[in-house]
PDB file of N, CA and C in Angstrom:
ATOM      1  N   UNK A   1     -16.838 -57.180 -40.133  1.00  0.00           N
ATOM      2  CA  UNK A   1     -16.554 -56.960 -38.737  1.00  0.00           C
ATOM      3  C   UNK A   1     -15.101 -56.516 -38.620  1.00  0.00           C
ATOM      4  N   UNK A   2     -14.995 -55.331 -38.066  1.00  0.00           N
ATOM      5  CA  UNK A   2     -13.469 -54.808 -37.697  1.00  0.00           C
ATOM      6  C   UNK A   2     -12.636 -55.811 -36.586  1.00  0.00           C
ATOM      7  N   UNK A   3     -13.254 -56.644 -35.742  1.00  0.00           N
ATOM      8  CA  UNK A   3     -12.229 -57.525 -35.211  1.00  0.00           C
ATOM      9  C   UNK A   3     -11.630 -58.765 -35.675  1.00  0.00           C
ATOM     10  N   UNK A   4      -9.997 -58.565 -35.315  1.00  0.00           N
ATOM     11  CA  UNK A   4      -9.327 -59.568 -36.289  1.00  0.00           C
ATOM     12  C   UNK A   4      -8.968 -60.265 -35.496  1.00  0.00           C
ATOM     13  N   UNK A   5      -7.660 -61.381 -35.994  1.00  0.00           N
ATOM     14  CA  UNK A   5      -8.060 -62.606 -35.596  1.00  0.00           C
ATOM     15  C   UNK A   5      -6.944 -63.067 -34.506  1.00  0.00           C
ATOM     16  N   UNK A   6      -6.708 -61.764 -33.906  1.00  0.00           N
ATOM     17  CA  UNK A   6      -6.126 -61.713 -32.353  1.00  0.00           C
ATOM     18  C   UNK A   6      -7.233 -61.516 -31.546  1.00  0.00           C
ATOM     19  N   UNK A   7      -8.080 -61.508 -31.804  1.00  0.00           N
ATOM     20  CA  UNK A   7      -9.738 -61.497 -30.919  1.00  0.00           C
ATOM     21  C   UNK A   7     -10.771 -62.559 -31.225  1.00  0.00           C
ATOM     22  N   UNK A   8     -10.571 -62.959 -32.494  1.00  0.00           N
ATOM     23  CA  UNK A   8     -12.075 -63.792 -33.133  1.00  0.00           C
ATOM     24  C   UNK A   8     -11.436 -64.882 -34.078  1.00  0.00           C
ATOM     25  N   UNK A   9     -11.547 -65.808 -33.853  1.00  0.00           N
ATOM     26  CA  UNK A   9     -11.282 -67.417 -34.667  1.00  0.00           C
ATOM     27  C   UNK A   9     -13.048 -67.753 -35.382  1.00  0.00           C
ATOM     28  N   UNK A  10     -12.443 -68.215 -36.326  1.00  0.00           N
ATOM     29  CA  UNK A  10     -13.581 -68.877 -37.220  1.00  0.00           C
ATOM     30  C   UNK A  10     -13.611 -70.273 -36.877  1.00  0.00           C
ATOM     31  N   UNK A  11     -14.461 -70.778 -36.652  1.00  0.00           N
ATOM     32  CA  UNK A  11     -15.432 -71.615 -36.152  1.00  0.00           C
ATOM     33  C   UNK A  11     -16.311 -72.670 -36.598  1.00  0.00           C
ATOM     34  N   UNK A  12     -16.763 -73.457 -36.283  1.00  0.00           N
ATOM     35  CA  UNK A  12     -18.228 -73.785 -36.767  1.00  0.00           C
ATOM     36  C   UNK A  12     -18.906 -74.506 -35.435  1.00  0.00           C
ATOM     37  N   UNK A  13     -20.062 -74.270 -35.235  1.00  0.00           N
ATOM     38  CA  UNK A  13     -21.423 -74.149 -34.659  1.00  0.00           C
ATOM     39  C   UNK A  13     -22.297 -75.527 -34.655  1.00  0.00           C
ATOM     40  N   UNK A  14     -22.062 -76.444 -33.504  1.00  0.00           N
ATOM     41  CA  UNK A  14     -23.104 -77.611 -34.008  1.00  0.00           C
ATOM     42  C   UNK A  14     -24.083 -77.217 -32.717  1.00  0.00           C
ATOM     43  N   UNK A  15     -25.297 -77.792 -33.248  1.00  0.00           N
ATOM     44  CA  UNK A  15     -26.389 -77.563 -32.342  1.00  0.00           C
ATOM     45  C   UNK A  15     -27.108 -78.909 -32.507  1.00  0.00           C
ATOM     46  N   UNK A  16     -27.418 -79.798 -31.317  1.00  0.00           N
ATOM     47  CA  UNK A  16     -28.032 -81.284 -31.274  1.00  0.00           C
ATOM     48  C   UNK A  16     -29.250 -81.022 -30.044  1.00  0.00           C
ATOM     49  N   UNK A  17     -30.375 -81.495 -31.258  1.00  0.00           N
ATOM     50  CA  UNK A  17     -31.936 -81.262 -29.847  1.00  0.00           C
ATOM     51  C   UNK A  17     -32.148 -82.674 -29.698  1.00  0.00           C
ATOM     52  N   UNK A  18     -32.300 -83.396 -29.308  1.00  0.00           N
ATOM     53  CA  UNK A  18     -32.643 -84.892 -28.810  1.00  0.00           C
ATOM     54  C   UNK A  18     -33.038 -85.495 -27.909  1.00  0.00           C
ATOM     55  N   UNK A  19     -34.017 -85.980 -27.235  1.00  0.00           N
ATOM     56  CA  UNK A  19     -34.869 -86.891 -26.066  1.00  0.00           C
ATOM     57  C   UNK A  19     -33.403 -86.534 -24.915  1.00  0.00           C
ATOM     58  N   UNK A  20     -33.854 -86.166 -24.269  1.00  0.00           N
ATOM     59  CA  UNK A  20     -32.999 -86.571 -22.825  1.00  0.00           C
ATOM     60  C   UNK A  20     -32.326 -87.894 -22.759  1.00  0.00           C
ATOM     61  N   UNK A  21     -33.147 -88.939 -23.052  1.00  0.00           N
ATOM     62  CA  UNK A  21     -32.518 -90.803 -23.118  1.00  0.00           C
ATOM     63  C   UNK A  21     -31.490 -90.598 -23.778  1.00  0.00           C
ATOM     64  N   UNK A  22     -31.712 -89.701 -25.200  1.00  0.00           N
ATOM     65  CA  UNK A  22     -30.240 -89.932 -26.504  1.00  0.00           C
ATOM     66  C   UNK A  22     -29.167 -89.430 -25.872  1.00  0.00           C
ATOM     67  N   UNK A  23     -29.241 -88.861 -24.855  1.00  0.00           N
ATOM     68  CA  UNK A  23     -28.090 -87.944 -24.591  1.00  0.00           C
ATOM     69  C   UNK A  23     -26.812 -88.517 -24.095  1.00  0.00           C
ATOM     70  N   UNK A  24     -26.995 -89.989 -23.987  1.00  0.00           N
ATOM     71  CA  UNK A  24     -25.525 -90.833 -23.635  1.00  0.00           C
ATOM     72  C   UNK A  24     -25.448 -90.900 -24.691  1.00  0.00           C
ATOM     73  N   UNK A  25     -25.724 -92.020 -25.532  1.00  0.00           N
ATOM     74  CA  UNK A  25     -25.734 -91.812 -26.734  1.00  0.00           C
ATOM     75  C   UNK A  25     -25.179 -90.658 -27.673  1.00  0.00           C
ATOM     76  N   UNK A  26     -25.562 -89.625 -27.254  1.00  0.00           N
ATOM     77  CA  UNK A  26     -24.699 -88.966 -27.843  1.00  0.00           C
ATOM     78  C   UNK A  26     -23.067 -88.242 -27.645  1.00  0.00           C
ATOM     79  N   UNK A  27     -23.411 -88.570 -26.239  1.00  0.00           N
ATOM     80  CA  UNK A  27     -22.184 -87.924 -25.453  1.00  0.00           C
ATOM     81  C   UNK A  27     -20.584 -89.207 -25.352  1.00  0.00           C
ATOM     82  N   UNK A  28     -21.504 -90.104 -26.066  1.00  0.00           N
ATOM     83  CA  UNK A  28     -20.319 -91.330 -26.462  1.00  0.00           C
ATOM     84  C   UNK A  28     -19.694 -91.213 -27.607  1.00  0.00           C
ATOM     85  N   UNK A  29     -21.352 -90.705 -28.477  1.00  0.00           N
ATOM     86  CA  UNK A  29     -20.343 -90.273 -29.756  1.00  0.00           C
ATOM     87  C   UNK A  29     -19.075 -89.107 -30.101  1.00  0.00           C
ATOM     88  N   UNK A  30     -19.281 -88.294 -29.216  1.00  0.00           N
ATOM     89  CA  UNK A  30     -18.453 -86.827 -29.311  1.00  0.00           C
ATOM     90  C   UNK A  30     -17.126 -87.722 -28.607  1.00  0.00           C
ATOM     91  N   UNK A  31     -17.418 -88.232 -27.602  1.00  0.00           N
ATOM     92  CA  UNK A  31     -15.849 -88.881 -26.541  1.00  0.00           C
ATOM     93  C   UNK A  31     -14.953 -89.630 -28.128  1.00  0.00           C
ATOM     94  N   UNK A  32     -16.185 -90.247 -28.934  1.00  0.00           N
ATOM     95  CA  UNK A  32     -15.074 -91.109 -29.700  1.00  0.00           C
ATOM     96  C   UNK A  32     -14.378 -90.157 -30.975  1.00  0.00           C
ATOM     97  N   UNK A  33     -15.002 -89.012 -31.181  1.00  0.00           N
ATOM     98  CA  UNK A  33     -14.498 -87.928 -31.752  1.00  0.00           C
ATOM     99  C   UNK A  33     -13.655 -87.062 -30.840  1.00  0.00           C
ATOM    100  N   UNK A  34     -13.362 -87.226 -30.082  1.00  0.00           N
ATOM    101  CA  UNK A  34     -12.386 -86.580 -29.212  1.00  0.00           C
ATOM    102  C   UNK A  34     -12.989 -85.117 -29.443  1.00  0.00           C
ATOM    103  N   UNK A  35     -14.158 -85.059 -28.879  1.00  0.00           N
ATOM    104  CA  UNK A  35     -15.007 -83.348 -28.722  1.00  0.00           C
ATOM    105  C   UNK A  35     -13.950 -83.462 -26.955  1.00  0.00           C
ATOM    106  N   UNK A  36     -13.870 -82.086 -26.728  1.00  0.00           N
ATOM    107  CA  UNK A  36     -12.898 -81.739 -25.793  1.00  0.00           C
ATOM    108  C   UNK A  36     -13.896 -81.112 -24.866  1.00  0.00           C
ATOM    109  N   UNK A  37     -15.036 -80.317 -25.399  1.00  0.00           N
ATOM    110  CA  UNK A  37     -15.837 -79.049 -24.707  1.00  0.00           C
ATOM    111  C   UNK A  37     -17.060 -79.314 -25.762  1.00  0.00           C
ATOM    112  N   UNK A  38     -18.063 -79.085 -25.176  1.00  0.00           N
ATOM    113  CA  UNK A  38     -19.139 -79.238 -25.120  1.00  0.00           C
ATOM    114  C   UNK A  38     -20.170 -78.073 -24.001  1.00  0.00           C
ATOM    115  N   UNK A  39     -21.920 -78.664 -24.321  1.00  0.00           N
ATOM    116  CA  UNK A  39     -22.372 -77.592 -23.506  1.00  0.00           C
ATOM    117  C   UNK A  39     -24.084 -78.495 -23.358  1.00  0.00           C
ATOM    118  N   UNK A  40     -24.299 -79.215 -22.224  1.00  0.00           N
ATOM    119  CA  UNK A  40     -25.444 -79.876 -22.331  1.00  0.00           C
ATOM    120  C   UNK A  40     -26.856 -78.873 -21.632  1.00  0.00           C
ATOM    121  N   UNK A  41     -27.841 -78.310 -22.204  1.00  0.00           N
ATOM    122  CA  UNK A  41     -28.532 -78.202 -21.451  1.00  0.00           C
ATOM    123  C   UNK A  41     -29.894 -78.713 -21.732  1.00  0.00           C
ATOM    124  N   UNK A  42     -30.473 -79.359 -20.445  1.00  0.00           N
ATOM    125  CA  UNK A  42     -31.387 -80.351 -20.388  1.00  0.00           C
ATOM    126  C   UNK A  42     -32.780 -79.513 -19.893  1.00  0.00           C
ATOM    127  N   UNK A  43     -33.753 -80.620 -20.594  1.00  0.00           N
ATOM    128  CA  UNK A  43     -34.767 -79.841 -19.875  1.00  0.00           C
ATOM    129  C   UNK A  43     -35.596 -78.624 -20.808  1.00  0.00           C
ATOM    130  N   UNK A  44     -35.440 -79.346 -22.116  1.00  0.00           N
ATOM    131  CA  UNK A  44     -35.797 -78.382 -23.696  1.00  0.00           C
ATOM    132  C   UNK A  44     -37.079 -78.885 -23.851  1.00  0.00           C
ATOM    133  N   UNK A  45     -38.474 -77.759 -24.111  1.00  0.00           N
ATOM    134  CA  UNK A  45     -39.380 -78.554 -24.561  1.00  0.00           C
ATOM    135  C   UNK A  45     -39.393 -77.637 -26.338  1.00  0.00           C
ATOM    136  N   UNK A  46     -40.523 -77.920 -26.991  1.00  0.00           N
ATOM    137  CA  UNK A  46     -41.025 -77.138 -28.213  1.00  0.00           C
ATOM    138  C   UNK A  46     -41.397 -78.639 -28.834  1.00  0.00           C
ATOM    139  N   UNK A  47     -41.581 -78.179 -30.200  1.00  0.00           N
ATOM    140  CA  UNK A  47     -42.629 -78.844 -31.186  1.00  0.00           C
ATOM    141  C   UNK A  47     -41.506 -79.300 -32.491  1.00  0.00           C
ATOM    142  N   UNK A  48     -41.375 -80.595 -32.451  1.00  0.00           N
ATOM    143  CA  UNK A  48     -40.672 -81.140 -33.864  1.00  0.00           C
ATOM    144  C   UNK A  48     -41.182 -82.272 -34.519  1.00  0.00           C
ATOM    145  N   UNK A  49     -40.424 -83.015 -35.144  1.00  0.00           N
ATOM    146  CA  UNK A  49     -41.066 -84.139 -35.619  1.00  0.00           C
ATOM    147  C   UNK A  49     -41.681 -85.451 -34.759  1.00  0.00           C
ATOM    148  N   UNK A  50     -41.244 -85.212 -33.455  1.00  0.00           N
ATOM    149  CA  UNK A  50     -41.748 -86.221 -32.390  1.00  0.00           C
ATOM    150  C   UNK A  50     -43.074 -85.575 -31.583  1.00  0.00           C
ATOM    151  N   UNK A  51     -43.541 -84.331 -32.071  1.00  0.00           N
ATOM    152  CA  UNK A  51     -44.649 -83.639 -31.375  1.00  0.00           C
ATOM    153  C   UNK A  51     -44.136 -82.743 -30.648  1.00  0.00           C
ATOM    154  N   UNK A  52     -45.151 -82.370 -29.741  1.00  0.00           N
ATOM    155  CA  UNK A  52     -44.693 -81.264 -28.908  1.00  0.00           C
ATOM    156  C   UNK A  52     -43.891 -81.745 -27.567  1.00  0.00           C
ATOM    157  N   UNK A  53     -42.849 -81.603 -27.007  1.00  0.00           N
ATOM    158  CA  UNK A  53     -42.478 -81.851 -25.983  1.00  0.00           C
ATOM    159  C   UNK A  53     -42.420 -80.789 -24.607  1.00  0.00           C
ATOM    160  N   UNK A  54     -43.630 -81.082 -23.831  1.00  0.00           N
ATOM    161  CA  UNK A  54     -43.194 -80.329 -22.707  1.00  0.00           C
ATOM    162  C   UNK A  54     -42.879 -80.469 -21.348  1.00  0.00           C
ATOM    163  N   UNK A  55     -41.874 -80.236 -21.266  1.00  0.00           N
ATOM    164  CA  UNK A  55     -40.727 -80.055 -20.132  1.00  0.00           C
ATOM    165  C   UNK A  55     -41.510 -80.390 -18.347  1.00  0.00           C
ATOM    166  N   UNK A  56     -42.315 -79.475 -18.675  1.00  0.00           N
ATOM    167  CA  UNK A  56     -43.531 -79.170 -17.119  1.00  0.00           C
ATOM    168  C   UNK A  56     -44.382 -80.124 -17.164  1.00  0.00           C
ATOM    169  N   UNK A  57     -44.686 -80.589 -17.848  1.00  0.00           N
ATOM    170  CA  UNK A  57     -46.226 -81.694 -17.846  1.00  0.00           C
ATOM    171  C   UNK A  57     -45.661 -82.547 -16.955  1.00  0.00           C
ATOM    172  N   UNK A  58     -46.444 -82.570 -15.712  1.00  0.00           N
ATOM    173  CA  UNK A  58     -46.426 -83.893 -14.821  1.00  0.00           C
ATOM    174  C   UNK A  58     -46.481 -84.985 -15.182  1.00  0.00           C
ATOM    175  N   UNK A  59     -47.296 -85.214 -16.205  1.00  0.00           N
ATOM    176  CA  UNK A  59     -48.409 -86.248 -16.082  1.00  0.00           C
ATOM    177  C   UNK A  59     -46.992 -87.405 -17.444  1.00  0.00           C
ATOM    178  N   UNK A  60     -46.807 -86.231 -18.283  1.00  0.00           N
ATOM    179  CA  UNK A  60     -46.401 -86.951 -19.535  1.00  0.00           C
ATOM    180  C   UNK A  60     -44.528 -86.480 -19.907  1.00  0.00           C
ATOM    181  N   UNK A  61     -43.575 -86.421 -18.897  1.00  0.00           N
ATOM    182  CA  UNK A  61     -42.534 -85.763 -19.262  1.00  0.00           C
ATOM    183  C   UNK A  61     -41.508 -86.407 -20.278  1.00  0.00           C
ATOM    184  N   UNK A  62     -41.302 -85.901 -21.300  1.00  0.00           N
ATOM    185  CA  UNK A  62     -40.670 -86.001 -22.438  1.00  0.00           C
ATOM    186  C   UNK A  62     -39.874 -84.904 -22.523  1.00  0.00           C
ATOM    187  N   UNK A  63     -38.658 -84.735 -21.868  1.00  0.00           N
ATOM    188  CA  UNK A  63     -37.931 -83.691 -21.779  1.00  0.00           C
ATOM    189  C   UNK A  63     -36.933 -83.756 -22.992  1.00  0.00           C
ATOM    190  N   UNK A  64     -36.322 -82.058 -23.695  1.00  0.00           N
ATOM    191  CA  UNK A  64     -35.280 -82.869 -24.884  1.00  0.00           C
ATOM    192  C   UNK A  64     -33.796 -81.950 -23.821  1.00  0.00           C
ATOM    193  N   UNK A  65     -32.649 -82.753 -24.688  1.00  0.00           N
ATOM    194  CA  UNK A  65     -31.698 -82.110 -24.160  1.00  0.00           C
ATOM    195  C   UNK A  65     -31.205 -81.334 -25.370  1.00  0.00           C
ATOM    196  N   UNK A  66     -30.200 -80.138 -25.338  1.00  0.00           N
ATOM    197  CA  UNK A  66     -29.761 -79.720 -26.122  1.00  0.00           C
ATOM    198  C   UNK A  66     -28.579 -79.671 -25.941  1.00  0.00           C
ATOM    199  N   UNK A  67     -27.234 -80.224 -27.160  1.00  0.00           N
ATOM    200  CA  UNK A  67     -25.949 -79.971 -27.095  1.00  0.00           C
ATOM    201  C   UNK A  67     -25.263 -78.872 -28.227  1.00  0.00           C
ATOM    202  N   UNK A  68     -24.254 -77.797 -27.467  1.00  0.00           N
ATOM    203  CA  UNK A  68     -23.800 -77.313 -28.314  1.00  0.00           C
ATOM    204  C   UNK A  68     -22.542 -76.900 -28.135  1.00  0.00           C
ATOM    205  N   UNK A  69     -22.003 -77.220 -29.229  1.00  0.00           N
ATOM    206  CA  UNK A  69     -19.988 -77.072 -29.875  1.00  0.00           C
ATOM    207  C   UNK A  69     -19.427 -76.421 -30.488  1.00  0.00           C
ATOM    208  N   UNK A  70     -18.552 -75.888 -30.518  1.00  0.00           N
ATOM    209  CA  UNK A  70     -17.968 -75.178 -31.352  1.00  0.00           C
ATOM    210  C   UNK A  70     -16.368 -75.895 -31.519  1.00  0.00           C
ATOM    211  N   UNK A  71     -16.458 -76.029 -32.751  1.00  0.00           N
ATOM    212  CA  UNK A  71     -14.835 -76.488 -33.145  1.00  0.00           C
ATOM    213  C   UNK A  71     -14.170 -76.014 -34.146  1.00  0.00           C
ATOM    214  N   UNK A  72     -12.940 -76.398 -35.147  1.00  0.00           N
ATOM    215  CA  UNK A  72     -12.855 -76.441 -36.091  1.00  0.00           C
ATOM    216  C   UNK A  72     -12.912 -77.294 -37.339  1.00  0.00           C
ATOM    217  N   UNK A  73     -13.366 -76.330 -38.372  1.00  0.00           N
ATOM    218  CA  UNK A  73     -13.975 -77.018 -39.662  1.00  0.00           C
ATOM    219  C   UNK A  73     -14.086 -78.453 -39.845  1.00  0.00           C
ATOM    220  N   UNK A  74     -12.380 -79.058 -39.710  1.00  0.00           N
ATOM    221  CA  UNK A  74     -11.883 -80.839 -39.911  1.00  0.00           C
ATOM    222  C   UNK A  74     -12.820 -81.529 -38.923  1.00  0.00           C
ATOM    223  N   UNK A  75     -12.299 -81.163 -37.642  1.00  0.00           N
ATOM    224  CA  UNK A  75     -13.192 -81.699 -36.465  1.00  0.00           C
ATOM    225  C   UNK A  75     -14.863 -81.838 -36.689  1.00  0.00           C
ATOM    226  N   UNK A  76     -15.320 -80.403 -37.404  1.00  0.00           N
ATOM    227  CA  UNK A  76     -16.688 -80.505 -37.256  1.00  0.00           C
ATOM    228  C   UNK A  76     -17.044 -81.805 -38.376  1.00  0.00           C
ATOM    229  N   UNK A  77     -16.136 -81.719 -39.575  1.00  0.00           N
ATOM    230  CA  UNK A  77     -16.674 -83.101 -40.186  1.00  0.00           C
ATOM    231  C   UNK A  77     -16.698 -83.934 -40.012  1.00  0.00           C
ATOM    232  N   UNK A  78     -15.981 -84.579 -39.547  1.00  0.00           N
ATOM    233  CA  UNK A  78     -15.595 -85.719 -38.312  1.00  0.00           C
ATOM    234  C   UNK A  78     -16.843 -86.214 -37.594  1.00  0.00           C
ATOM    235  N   UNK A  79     -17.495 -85.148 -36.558  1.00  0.00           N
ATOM    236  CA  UNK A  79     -18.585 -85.246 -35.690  1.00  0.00           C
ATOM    237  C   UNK A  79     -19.900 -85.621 -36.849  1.00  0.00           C
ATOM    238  N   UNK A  80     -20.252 -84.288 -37.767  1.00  0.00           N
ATOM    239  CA  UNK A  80     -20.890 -84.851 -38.419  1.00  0.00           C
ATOM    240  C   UNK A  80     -20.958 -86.106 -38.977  1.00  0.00           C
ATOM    241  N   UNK A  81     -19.988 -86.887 -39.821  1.00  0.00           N
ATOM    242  CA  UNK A  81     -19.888 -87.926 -40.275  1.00  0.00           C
ATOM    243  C   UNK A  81     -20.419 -89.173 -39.323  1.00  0.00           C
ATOM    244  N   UNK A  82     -20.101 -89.117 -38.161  1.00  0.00           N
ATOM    245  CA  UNK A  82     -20.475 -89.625 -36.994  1.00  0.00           C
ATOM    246  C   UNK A  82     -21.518 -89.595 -36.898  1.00  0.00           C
ATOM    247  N   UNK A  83     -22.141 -88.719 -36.558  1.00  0.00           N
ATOM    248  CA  UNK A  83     -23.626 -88.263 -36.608  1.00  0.00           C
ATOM    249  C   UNK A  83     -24.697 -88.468 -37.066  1.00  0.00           C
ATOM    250  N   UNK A  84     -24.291 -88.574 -38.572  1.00  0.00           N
ATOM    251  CA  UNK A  84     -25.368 -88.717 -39.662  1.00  0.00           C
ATOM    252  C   UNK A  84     -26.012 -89.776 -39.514  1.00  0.00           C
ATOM    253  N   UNK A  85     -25.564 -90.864 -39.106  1.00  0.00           N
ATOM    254  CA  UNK A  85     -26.017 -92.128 -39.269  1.00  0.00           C
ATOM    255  C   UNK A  85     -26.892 -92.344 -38.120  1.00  0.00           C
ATOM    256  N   UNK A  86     -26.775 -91.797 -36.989  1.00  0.00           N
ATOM    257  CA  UNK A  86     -27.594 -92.021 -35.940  1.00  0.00           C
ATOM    258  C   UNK A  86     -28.678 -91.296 -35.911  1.00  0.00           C
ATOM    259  N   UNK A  87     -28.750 -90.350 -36.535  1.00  0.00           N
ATOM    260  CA  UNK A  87     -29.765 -89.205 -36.249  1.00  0.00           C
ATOM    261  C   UNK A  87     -30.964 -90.233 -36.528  1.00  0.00           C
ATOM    262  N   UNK A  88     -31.409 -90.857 -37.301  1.00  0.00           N
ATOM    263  CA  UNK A  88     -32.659 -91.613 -37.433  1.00  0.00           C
ATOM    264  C   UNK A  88     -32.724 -91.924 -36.262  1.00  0.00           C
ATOM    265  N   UNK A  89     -32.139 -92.669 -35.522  1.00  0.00           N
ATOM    266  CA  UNK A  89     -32.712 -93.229 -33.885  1.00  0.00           C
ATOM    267  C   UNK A  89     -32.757 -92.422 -33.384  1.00  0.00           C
ATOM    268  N   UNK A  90     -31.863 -91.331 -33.026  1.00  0.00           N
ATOM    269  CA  UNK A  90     -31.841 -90.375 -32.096  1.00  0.00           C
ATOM    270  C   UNK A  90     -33.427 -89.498 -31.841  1.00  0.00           C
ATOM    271  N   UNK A  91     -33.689 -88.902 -33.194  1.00  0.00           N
ATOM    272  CA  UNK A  91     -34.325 -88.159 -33.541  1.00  0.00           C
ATOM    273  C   UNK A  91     -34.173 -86.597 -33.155  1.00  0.00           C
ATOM    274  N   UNK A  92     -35.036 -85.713 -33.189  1.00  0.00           N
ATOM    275  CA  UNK A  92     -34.261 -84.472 -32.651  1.00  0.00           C
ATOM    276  C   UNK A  92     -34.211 -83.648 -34.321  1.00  0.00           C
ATOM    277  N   UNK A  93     -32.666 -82.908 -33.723  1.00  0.00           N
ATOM    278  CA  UNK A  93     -32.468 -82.001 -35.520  1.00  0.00           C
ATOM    279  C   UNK A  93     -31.393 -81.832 -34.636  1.00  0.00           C
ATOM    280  N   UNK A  94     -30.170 -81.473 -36.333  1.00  0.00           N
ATOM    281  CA  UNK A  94     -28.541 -81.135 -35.962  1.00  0.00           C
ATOM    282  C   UNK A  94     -28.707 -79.552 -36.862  1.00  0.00           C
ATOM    283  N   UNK A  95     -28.176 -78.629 -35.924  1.00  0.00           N
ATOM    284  CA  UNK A  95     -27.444 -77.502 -37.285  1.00  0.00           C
ATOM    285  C   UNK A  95     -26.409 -77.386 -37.148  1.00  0.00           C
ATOM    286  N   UNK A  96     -25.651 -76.548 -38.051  1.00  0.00           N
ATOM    287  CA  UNK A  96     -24.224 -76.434 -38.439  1.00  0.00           C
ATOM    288  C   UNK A  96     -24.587 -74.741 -38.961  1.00  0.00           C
ATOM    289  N   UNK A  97     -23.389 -74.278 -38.312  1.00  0.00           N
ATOM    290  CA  UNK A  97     -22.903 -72.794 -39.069  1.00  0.00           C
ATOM    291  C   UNK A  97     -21.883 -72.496 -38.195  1.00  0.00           C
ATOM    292  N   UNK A  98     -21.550 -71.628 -39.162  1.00  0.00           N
ATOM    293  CA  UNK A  98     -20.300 -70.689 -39.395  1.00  0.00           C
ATOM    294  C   UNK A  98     -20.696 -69.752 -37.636  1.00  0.00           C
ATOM    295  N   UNK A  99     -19.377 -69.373 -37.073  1.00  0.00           N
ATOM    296  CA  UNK A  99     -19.284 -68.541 -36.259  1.00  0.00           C
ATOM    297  C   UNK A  99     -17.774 -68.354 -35.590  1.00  0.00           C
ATOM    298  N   UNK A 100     -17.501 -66.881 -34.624  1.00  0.00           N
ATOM    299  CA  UNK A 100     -16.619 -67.121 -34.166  1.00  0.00           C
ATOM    300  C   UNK A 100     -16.552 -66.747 -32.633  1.00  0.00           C
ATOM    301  N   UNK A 101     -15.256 -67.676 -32.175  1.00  0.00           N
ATOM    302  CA  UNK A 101     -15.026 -67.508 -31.146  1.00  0.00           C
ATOM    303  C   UNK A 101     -14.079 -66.402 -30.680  1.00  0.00           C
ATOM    304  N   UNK A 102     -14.452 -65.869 -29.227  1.00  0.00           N
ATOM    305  CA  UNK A 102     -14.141 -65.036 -28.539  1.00  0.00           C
ATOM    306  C   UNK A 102     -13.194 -65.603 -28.139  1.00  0.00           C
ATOM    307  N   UNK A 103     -11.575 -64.910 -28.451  1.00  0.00           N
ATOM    308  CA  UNK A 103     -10.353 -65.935 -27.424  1.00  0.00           C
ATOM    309  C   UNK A 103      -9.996 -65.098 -26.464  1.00  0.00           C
ATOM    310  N   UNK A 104      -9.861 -65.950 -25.410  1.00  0.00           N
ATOM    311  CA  UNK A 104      -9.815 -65.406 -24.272  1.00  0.00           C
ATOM    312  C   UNK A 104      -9.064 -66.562 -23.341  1.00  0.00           C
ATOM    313  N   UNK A 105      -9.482 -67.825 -22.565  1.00  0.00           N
ATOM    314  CA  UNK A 105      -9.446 -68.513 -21.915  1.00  0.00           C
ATOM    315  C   UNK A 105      -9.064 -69.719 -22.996  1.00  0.00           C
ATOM    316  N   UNK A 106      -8.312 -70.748 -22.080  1.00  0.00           N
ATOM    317  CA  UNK A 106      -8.227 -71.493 -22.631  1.00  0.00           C
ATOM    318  C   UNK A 106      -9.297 -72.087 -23.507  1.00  0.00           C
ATOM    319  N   UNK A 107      -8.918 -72.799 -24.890  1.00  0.00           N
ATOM    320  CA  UNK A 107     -10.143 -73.149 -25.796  1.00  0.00           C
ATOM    321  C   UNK A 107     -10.198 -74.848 -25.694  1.00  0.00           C
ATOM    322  N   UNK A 108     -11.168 -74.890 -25.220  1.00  0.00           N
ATOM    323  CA  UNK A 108     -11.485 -76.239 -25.188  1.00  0.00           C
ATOM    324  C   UNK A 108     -12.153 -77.520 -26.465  1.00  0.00           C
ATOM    325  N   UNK A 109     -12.229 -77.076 -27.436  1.00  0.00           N
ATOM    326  CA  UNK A 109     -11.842 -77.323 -28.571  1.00  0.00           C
ATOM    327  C   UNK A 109     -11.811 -78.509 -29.356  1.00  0.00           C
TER     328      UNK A 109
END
């Protein structure tokens, strides 16, 4: 990629799918990692290891939420390390990758 790094910071990418309930739960864990910025959106259905979850069903709502971050590298280990251990209760799935950010506005970080 021709843009350098007066435009684009390297990054890394967490992505957290988890029950709507986990979502304090998780949003306690990031506060004690001092996550600054974040991005919750609620109201995720699809198919994982807890079955299918859908969002619309009247009858049976099991909504998931999804969180996603972008920080740097140190930080992201940090969160992970944090993380790892809960994911059994939580349930859900975490990814991690590489990406970069667009600077522009303050980075919340």
């Amino acid at each position: 990629m021709a843009l350098g790094p007066e435009i684009l910071k390297k990054m890394i990418r967490i992505e957290i799918v988890v029950n709507e309930e986990s979502l304090d739960t998780l949003i306690k864990l990031f506060r004690d990692a001092n996550v600054r910025g974040y991005t919750v959106i609620k109201g995720a259905g699809g198919l994982g290891s807890t079955g299918e979850r859908n969002p619309d069903d009247y009858v049976l709502q099991q909504p998931n939420a999804v969180m996603v971050l972008a920080c740097e590298e140190n930080q992201a280990e940090k969160i992970i390390m944090l993380l790892h251990p809960e994911l059994k209760d939580l349930g859900g799935m975490c990814l991690v990758s590489e990406c970069h950010w667009v600077l522009g506005p303050t980075v919340s970080y």
